[in-house]
Protein backbone atom coordinates (compact mmCIF):
# COMPACT_ATOMS: atom_id res chain seq x y z
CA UNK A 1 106.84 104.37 87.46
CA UNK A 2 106.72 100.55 88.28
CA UNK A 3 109.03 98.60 91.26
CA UNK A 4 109.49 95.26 92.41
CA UNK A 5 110.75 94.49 95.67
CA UNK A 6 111.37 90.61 95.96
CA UNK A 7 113.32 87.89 97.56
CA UNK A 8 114.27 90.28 100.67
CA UNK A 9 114.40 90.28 104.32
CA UNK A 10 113.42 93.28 106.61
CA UNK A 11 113.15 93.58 110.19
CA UNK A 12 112.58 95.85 113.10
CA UNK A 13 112.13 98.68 110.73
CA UNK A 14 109.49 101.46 110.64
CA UNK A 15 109.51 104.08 113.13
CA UNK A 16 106.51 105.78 115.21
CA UNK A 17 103.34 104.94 112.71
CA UNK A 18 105.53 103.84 110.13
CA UNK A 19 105.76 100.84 108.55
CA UNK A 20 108.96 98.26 107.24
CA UNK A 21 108.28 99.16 103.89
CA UNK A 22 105.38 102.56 102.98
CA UNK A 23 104.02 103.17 99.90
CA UNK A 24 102.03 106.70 99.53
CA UNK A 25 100.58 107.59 95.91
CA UNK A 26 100.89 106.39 92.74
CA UNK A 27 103.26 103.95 90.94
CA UNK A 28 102.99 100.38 90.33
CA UNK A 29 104.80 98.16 93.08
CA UNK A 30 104.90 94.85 93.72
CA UNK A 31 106.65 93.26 96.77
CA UNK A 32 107.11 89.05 96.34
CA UNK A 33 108.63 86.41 97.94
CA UNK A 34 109.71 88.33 101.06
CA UNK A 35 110.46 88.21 105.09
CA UNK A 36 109.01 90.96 106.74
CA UNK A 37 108.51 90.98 110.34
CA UNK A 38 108.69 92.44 113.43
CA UNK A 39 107.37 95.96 112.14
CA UNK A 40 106.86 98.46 115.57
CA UNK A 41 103.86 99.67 113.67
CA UNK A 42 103.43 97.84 110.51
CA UNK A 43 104.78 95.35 108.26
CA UNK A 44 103.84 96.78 104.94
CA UNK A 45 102.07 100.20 104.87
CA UNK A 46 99.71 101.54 101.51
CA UNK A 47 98.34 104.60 101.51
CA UNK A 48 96.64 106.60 98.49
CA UNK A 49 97.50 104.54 95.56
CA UNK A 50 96.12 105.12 92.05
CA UNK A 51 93.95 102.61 91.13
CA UNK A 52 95.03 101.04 87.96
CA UNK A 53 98.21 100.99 89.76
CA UNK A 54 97.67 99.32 92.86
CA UNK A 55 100.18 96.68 94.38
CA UNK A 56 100.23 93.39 94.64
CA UNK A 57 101.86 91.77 97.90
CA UNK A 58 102.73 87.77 96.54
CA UNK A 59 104.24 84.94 98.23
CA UNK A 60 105.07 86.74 101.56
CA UNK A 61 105.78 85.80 104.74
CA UNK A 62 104.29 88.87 106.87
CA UNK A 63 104.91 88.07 110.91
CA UNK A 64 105.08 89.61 114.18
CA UNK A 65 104.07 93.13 113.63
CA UNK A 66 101.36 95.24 114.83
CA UNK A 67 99.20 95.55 111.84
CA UNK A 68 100.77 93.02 109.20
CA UNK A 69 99.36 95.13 106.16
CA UNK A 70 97.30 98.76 106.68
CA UNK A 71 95.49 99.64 103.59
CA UNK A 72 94.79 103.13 104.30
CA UNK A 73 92.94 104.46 100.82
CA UNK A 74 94.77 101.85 99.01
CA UNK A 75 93.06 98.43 97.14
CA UNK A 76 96.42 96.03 96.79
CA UNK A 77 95.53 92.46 95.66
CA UNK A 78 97.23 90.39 98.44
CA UNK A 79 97.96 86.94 97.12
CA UNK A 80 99.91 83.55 98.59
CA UNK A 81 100.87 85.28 101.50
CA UNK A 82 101.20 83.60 104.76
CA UNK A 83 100.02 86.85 107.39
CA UNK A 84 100.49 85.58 110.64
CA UNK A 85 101.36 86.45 114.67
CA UNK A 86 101.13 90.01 114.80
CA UNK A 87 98.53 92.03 116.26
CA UNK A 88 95.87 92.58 113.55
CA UNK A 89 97.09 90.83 110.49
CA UNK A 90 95.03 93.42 107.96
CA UNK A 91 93.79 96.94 107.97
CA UNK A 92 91.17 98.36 105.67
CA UNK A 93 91.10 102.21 106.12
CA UNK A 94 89.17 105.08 104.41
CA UNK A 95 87.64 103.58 101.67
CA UNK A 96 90.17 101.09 100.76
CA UNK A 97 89.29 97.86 99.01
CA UNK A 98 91.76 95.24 98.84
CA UNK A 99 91.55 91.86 96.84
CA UNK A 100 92.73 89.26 99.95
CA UNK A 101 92.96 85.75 97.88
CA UNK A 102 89.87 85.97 96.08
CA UNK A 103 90.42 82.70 94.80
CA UNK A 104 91.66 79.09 95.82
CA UNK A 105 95.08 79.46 93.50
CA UNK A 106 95.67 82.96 95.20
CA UNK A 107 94.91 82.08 98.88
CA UNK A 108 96.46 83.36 102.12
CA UNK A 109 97.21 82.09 105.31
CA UNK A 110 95.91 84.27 107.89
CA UNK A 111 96.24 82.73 111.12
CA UNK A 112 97.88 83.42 114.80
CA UNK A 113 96.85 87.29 115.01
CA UNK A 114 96.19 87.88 118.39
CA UNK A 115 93.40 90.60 117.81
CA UNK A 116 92.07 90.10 114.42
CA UNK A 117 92.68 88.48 110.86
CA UNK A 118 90.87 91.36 108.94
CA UNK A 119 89.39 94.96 110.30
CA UNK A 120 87.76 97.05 107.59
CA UNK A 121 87.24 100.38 109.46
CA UNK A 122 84.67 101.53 106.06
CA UNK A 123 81.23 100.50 106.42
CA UNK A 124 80.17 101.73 102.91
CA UNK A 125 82.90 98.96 101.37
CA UNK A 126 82.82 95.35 101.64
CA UNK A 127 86.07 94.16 101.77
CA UNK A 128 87.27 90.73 99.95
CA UNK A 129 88.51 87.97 101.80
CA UNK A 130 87.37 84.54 100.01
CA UNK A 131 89.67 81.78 99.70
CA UNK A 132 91.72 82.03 102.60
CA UNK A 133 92.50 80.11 105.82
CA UNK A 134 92.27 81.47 109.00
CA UNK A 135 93.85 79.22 111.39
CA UNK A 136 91.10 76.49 111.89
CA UNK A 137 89.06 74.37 109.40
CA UNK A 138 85.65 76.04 110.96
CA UNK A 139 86.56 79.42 109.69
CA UNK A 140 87.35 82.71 110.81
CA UNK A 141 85.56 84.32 113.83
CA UNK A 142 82.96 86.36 113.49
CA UNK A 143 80.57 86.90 116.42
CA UNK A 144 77.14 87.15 114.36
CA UNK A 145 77.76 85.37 110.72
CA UNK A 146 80.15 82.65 112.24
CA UNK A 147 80.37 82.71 116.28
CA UNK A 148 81.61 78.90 115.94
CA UNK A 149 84.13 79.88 113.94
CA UNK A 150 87.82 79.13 115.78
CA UNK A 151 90.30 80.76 112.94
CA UNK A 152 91.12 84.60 113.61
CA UNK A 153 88.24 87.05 113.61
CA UNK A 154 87.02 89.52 111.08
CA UNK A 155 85.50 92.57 111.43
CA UNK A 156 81.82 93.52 109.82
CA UNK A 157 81.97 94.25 106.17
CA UNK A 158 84.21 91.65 105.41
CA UNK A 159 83.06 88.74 102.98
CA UNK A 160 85.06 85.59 103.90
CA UNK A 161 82.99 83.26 102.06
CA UNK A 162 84.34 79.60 100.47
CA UNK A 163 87.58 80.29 102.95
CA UNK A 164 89.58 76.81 103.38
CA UNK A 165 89.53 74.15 105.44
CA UNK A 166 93.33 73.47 105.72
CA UNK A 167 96.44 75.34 105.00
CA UNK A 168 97.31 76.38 101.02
């Protein structure tokens, strides 16, 4: 089963550790050219997708949550989006994977996350994060690899490598 979710506004939904919109399991979705803010726990929530069939989250404008995206066993490709003022922007849980930009005609804005851009929780994964901005032309933050960075911080095990110097 395939679904696309696009040109849509959602707000203030979610409820305990919920998310505005969940996907659990398998089925192809993609979710494009949306509003989705203000998410108690999460904007967008993936958990145990097939691969072959993960999502894609395009063109997005992802703000003021707690956790913009949680990828919790889940490897979306996350593409144009702008991920901004919310807690953590993304989440990388139990073995997830996630394609974030991965190149300069699929980059995100990640920027104005008051406690971190990226967190990947698995230490066995190396989550990708290329081609994106983070807030400031010096890069993301990250304490060892980049402590001069000023953009939003990363977590270990995140490659954020070529990442821009202005806003896509």
């Amino acid at each position: 089963a395939t679904a696309t979710l696009q040109c849509f506004y959602i707000k203030f939904g979610g409820k305990g550790s919920s998310a505005n919109i969940y996907k659990v399991g398998s089925g192809q979705v993609t979710i494009q050219n949306c509003l989705i803010l203000s998410g108690l726990y999460a904007g967008i929530g993936l958990k145990n997708t097939t691969a072959g069939t993960e999502p894609i989250i395009s063109d997005c404008h992802i703000s003021s949550n707690g956790i913009g995206i949680i990828c919790d066993n889940s490897s979306p490709d996350i593409i144009k989006n702008s991920i901004c003022a919310s807690t953590d922007g993304i989440v990388c849980k139990t073995n997830a994977s996630p394609t974030i930009g991965g190149s300069s005609v699929n980059a995100n804005s990640i920027s104005g996350n008051s406690s971190a851009g990226v967190i990947n929780e698995t230490i066995t994964i190396t989550v990708t994060a290329t081609f994106n901005w983070w807030g400031d032309s010096t890069g993301p933050y990250h304490a060892t690899t980049n402590p001069s960075g000023l953009g939003d911080q990363v977590s270990d095990y995140v490659n954020y490598s070529d990442y821009l110097t202005s806003s896509p």
